[in-house]
PDB file of N, CA and C in Angstrom:
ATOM      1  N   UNK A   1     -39.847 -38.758 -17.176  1.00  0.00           N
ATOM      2  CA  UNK A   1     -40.035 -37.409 -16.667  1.00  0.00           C
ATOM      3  C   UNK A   1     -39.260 -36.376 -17.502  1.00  0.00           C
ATOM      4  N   UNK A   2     -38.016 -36.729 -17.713  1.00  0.00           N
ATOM      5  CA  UNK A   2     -37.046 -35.900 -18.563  1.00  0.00           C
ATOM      6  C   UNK A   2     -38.316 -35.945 -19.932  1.00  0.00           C
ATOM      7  N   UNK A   3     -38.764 -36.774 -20.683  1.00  0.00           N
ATOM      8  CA  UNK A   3     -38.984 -36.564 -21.549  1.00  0.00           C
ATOM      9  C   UNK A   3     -40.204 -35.206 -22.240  1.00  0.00           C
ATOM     10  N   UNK A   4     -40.785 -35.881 -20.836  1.00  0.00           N
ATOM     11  CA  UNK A   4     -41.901 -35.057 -20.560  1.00  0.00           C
ATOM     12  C   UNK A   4     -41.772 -33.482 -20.540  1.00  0.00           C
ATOM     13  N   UNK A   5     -40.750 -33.154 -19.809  1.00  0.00           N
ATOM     14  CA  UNK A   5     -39.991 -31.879 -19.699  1.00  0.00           C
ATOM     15  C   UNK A   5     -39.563 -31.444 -20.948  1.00  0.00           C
ATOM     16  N   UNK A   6     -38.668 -32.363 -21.883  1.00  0.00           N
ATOM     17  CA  UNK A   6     -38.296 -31.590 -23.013  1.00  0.00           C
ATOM     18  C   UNK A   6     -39.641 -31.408 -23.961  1.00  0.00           C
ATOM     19  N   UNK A   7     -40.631 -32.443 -24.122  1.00  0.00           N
ATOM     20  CA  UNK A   7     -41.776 -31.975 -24.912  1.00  0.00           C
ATOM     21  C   UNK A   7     -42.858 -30.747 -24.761  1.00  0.00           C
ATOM     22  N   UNK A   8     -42.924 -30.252 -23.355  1.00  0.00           N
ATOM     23  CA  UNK A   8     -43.371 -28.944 -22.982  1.00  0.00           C
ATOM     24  C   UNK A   8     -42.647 -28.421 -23.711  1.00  0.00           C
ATOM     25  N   UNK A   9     -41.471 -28.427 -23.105  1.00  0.00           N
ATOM     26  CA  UNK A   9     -40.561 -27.155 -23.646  1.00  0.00           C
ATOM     27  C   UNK A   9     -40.540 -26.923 -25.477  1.00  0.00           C
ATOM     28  N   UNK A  10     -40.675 -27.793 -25.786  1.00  0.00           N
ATOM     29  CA  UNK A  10     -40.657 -28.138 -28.019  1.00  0.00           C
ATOM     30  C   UNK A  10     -41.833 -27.159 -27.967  1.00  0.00           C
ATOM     31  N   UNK A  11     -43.509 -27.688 -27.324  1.00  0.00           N
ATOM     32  CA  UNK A  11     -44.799 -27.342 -27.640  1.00  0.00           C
ATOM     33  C   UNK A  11     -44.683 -25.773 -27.155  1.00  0.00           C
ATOM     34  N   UNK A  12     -44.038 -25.382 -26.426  1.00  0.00           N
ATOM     35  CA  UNK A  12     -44.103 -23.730 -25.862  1.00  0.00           C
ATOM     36  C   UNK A  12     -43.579 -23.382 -26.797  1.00  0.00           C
ATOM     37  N   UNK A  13     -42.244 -23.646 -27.555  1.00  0.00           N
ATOM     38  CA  UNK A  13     -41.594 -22.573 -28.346  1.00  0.00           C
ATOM     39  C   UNK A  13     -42.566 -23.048 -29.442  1.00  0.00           C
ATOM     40  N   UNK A  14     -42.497 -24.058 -30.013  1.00  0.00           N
ATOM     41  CA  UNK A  14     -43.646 -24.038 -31.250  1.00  0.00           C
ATOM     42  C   UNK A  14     -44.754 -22.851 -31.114  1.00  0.00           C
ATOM     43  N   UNK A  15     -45.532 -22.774 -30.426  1.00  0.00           N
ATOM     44  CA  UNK A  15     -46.614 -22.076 -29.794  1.00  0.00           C
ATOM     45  C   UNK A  15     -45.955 -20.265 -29.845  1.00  0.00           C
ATOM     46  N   UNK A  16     -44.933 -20.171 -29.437  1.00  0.00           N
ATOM     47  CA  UNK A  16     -44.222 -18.979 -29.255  1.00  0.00           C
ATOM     48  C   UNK A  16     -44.332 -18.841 -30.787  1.00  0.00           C
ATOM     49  N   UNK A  17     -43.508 -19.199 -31.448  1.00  0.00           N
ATOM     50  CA  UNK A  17     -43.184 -18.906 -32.694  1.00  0.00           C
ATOM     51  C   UNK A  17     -44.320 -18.658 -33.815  1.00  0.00           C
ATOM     52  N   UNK A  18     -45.161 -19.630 -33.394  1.00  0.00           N
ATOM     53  CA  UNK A  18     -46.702 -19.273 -34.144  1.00  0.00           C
ATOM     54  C   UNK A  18     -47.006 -18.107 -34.007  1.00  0.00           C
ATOM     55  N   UNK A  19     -47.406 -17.716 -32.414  1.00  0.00           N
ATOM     56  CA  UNK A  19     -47.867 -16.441 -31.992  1.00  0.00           C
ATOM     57  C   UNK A  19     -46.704 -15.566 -32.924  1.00  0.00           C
ATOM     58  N   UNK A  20     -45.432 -15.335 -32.581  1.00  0.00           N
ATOM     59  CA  UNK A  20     -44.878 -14.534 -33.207  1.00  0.00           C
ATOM     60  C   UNK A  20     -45.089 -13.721 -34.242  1.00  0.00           C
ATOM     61  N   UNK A  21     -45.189 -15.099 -35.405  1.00  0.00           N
ATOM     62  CA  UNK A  21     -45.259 -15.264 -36.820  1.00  0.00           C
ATOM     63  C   UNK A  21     -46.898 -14.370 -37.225  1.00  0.00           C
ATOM     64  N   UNK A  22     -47.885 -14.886 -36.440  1.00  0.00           N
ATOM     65  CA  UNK A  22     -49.416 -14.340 -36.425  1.00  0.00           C
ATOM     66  C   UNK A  22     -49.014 -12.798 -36.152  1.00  0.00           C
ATOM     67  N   UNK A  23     -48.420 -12.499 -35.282  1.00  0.00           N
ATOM     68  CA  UNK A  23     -48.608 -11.179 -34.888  1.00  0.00           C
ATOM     69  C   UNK A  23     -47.745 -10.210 -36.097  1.00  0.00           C
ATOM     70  N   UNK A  24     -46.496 -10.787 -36.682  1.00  0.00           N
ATOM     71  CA  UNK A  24     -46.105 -10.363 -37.762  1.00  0.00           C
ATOM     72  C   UNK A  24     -47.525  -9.962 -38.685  1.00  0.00           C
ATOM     73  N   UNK A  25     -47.972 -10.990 -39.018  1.00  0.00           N
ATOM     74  CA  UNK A  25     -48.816 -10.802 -40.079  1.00  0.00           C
ATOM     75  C   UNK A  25     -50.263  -9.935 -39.722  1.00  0.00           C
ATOM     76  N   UNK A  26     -50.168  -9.538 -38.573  1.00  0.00           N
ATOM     77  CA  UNK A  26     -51.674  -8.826 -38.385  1.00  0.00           C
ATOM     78  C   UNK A  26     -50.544  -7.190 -38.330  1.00  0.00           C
ATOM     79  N   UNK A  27     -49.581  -6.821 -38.684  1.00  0.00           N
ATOM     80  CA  UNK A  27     -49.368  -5.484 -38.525  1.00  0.00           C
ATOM     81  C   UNK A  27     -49.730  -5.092 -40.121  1.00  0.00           C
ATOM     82  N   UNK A  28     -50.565  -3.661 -40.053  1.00  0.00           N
ATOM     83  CA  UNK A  28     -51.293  -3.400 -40.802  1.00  0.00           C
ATOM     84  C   UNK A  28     -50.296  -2.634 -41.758  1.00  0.00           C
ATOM     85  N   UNK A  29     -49.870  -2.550 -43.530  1.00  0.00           N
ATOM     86  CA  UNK A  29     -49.890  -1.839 -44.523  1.00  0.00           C
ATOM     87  C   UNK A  29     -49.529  -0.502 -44.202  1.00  0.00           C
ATOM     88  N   UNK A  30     -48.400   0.172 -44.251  1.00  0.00           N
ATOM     89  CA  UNK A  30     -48.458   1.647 -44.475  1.00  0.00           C
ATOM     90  C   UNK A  30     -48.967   2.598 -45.500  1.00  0.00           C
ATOM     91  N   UNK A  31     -50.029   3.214 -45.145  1.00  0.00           N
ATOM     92  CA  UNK A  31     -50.959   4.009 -46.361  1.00  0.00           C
ATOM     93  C   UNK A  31     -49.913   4.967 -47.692  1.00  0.00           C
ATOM     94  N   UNK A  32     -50.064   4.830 -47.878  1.00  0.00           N
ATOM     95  CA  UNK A  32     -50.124   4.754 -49.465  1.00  0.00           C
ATOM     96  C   UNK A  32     -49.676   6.386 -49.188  1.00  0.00           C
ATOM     97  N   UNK A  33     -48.303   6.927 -50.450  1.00  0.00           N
ATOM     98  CA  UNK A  33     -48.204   7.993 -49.944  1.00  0.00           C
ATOM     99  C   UNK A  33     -49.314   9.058 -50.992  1.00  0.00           C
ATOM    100  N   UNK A  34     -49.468   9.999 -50.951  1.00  0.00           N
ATOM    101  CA  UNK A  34     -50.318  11.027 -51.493  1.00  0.00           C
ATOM    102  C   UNK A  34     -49.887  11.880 -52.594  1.00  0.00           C
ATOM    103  N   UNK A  35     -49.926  11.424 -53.904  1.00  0.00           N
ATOM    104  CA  UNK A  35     -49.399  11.683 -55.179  1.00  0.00           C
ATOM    105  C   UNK A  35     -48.894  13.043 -55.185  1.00  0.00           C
ATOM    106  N   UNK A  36     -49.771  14.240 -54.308  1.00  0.00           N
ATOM    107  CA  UNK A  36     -49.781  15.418 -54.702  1.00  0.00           C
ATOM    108  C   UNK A  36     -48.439  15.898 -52.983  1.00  0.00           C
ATOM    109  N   UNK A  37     -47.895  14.941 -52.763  1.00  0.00           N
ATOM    110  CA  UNK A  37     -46.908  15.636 -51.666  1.00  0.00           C
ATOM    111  C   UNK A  37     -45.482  15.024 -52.628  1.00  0.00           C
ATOM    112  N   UNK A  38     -45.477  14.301 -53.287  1.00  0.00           N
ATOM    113  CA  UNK A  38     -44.657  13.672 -53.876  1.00  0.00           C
ATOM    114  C   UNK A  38     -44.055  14.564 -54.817  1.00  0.00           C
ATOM    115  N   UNK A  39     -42.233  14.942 -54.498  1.00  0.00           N
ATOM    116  CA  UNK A  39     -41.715  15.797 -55.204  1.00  0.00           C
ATOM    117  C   UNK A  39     -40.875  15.242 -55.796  1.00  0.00           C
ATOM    118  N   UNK A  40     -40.279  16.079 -56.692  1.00  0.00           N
ATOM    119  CA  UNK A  40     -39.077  15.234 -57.480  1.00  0.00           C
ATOM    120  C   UNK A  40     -37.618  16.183 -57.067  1.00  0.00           C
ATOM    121  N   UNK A  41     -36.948  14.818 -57.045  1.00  0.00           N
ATOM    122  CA  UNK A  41     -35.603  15.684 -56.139  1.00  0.00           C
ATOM    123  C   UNK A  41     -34.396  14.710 -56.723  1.00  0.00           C
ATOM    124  N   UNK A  42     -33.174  14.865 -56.797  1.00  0.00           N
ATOM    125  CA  UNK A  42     -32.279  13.967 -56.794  1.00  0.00           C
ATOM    126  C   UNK A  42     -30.991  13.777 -56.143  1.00  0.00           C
ATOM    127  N   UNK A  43     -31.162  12.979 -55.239  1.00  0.00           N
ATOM    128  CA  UNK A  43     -29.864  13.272 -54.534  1.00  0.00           C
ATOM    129  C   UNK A  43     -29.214  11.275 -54.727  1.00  0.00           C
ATOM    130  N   UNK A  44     -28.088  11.540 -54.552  1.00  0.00           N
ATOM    131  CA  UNK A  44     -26.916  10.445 -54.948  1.00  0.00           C
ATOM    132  C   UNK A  44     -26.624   9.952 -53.725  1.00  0.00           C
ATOM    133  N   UNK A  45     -26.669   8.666 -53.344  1.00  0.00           N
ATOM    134  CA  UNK A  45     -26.278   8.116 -52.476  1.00  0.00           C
ATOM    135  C   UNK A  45     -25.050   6.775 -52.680  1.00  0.00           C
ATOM    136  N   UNK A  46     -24.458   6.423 -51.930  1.00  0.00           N
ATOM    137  CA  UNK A  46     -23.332   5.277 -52.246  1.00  0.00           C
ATOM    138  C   UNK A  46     -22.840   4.491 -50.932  1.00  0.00           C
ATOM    139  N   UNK A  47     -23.057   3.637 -51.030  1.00  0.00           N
ATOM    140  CA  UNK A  47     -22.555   2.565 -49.749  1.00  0.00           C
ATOM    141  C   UNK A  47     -21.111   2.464 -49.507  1.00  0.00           C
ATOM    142  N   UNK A  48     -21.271   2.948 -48.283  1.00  0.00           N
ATOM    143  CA  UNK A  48     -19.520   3.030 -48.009  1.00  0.00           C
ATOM    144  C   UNK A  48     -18.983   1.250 -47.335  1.00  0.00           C
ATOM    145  N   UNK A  49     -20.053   0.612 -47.685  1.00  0.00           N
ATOM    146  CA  UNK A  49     -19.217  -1.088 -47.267  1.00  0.00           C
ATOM    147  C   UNK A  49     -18.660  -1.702 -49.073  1.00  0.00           C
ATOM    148  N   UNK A  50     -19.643  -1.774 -50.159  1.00  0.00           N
ATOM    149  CA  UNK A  50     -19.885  -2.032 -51.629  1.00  0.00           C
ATOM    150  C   UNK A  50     -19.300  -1.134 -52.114  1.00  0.00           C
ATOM    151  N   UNK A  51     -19.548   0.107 -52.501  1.00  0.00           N
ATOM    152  CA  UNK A  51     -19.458   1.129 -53.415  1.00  0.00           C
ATOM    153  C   UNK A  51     -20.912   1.115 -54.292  1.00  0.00           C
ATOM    154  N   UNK A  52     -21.843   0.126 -53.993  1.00  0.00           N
ATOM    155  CA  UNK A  52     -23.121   0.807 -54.837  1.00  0.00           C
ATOM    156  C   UNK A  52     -23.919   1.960 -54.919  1.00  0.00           C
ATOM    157  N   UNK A  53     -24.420   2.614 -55.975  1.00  0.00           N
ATOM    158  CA  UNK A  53     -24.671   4.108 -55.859  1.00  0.00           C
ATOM    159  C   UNK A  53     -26.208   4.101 -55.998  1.00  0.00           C
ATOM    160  N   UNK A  54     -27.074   4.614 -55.588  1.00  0.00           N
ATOM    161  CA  UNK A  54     -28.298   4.783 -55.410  1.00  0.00           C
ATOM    162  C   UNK A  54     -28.836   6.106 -55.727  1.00  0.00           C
ATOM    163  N   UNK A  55     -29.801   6.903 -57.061  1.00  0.00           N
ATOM    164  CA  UNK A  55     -30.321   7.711 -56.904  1.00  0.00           C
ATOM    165  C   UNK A  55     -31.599   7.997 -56.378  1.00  0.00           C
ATOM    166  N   UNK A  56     -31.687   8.763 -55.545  1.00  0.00           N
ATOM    167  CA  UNK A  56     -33.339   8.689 -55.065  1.00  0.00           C
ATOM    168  C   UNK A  56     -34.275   9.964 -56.438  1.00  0.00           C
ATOM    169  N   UNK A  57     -35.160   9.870 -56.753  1.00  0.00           N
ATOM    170  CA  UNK A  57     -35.712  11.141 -57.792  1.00  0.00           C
ATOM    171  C   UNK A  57     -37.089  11.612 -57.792  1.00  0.00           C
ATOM    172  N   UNK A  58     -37.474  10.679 -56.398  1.00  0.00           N
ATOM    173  CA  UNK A  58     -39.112  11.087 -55.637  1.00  0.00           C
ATOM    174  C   UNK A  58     -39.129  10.731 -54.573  1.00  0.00           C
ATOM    175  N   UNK A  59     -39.555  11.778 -53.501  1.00  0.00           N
ATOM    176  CA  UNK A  59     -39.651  11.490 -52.822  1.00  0.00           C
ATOM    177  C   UNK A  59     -40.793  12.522 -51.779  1.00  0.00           C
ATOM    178  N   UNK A  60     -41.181  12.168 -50.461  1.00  0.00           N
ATOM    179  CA  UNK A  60     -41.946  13.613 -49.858  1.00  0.00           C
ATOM    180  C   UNK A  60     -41.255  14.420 -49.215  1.00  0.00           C
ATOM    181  N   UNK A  61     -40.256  14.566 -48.554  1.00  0.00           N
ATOM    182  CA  UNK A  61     -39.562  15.122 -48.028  1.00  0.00           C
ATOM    183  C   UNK A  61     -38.108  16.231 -49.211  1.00  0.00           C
ATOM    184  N   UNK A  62     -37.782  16.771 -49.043  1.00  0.00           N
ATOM    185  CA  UNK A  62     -37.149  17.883 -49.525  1.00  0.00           C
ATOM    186  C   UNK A  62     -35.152  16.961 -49.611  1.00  0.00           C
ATOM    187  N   UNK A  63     -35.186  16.269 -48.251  1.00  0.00           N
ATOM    188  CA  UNK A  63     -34.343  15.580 -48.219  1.00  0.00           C
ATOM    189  C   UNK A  63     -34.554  14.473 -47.431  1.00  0.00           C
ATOM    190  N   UNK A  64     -34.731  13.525 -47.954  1.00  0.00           N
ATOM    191  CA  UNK A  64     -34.991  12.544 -47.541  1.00  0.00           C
ATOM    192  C   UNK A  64     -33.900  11.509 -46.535  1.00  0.00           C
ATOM    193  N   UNK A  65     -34.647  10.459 -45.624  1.00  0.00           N
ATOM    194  CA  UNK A  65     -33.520   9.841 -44.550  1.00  0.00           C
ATOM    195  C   UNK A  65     -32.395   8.445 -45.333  1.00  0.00           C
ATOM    196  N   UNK A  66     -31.297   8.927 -44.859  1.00  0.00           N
ATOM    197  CA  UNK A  66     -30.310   8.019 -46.049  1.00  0.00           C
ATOM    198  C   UNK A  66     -30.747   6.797 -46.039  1.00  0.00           C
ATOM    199  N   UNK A  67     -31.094   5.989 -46.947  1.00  0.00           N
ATOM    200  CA  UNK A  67     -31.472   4.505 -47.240  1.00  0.00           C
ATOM    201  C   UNK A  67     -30.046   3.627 -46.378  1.00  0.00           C
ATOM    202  N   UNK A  68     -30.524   2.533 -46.254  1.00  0.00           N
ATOM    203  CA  UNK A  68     -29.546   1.277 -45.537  1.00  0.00           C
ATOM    204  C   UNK A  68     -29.059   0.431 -46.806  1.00  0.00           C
ATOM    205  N   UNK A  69     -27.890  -0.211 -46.784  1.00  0.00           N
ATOM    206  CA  UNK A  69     -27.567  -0.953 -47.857  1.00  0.00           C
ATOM    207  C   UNK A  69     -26.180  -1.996 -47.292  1.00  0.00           C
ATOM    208  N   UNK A  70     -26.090  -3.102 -46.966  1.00  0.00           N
ATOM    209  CA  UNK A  70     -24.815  -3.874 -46.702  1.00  0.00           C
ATOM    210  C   UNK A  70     -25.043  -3.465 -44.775  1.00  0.00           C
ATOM    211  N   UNK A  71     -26.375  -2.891 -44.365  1.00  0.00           N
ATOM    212  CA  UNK A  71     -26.712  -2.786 -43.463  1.00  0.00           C
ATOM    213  C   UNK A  71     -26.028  -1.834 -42.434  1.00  0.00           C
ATOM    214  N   UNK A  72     -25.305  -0.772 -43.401  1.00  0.00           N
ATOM    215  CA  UNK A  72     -25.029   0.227 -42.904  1.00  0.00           C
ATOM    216  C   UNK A  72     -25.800   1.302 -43.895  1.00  0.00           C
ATOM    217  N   UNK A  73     -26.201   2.662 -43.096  1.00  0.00           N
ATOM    218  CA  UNK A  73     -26.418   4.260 -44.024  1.00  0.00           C
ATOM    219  C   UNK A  73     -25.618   4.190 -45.155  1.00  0.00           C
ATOM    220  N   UNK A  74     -26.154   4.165 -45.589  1.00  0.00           N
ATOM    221  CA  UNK A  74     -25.418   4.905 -47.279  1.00  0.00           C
ATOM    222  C   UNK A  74     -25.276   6.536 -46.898  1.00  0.00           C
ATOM    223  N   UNK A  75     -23.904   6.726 -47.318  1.00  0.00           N
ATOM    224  CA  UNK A  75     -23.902   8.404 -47.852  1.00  0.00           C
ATOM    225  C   UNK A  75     -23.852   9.045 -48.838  1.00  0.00           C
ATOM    226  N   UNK A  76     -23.966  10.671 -48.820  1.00  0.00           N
ATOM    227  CA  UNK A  76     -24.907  11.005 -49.834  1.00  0.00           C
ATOM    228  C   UNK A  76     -23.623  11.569 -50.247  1.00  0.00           C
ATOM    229  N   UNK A  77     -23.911  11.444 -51.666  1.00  0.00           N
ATOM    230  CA  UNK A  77     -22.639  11.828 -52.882  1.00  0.00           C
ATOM    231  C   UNK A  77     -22.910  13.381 -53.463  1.00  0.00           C
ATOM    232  N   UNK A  78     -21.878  14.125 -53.196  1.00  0.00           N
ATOM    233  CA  UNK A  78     -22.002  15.545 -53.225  1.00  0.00           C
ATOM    234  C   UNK A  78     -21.967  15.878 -54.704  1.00  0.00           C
TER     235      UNK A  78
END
């Protein structure tokens, strides 16, 4: 009976994890941005966990949202 119990339980999460994994893969592509909104800008960014420095030099926005790096915001270097 025990055994029986733990093999449901294996075949559900298997099953879970499939579904998961499927549903990952059916989220659709973000379109493509539009050459003619695309400006050129440069602003300096640097990870305050590393010290790595990042320039951004296109982008659509005027100022763009600070990139992640060491899984914190990077800030922007004046």
């Amino acid at each position: 009976m025990v055994q029986l119990v733990i093999a449901v339980a294996i075949g559900v999460g298997i099953i879970a994890a499939t579904l998961w994994v499927v549903r990952l893969l059916l989220i659709p592509q973000p379109a493509d941005p539009d050459p003619e909104q695309v400006k050129e800008i440069a602003v300096d960014y640097r990870c305050v966990v590393c010290g790595m420095r990042l320039t951004i030099t296109h982008a659509q926005e005027e100022h763009p949202e600070a990139p992640r790096h060491c899984r914190e915001d990077m800030v922007e270097v004046p």
